[in-house]
Protein backbone atom coordinates (compact mmCIF):
# COMPACT_ATOMS: atom_id res chain seq x y z
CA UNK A 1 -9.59 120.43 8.52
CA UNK A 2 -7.36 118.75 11.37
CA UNK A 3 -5.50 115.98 10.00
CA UNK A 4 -6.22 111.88 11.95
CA UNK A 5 -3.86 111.34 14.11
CA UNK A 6 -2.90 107.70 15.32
CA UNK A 7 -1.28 107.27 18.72
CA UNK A 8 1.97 105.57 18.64
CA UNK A 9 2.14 101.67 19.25
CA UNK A 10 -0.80 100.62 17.95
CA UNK A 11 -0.40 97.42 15.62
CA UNK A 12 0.01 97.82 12.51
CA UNK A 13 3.08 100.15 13.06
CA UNK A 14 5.58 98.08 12.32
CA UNK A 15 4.30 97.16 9.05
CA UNK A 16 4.58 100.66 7.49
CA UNK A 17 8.66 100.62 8.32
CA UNK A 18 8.49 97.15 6.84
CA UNK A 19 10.02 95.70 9.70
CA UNK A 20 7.91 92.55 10.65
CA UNK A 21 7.65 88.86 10.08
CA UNK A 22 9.59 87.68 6.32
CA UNK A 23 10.36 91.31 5.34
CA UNK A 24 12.46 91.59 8.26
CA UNK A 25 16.06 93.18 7.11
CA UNK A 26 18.62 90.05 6.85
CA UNK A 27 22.32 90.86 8.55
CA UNK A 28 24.68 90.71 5.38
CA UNK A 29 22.13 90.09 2.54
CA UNK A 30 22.42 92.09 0.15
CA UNK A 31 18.72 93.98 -0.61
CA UNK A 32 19.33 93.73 -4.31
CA UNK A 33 20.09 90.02 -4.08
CA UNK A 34 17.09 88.96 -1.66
CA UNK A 35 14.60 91.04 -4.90
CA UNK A 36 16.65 88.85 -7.49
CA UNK A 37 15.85 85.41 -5.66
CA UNK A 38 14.11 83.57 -7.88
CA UNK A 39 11.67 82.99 -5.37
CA UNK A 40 10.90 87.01 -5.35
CA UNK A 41 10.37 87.04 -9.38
CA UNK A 42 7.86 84.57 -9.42
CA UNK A 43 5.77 85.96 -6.86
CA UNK A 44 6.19 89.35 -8.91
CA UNK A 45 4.89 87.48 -12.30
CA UNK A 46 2.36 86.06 -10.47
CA UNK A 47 0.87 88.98 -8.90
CA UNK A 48 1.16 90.75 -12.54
CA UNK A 49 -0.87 88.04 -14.04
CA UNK A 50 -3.06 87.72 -11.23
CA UNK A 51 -4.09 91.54 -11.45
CA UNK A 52 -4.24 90.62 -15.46
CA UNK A 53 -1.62 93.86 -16.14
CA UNK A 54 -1.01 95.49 -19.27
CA UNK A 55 1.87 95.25 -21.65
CA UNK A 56 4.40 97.82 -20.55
CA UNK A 57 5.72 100.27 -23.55
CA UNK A 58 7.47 98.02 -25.59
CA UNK A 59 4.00 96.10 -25.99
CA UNK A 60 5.74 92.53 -24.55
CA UNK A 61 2.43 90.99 -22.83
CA UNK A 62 3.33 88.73 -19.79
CA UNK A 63 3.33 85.60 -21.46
CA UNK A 64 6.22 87.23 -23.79
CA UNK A 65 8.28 88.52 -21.00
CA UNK A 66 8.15 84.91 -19.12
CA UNK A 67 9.60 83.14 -22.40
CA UNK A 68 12.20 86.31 -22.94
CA UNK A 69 13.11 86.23 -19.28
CA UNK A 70 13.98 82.08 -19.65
CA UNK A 71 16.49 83.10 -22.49
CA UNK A 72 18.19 86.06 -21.36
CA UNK A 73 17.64 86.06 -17.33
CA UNK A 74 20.94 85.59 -16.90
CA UNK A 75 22.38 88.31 -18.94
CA UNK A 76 19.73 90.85 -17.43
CA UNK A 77 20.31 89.89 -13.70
CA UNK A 78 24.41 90.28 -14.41
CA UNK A 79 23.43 93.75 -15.62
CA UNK A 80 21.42 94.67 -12.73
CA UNK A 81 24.16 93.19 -10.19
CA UNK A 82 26.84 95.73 -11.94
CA UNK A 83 24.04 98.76 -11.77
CA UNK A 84 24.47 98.94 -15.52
């Protein structure tokens, strides 16, 4: 079986290298920062909740992990800044 092939410069390229519109790489941010903007997390709860996912191994549902994450958010995201 031949494999599809897709010549290049169609649309829709761009958006496999991630390259277009708001996901466009920012000069001097850093990548870890721009997925730690608060912004970025709540979009990620909400999709989670939206696709109604299940608690991950420690059991914490997403209701528990939103009223963990308001206590110890800070600590977590200094951890994750440090790559410890």
């Amino acid at each position: 079986m031949r494999p599809l092939e897709r010549p290049l410069g169609e649309p829709g390229d761009d958006a496999v290298t991630g390259t277009r519109g708001a996901d466009a790489p920012v000069a001097g941010t850093d990548l870890l920062e721009r997925v730690l903007e608060p912004h970025n997390l709540q979009r990620a709860l909400h999709q989670v909740r939206r696709h109604q996912g299940a608690p991950g191994i420690d059991g914490r549902t997403v209701d528990d992990l939103e009223a963990h994450l308001q206590t110890h958010w800070p600590t977590i995201r200094a951890a994750l800044v440090a790559g410890s």
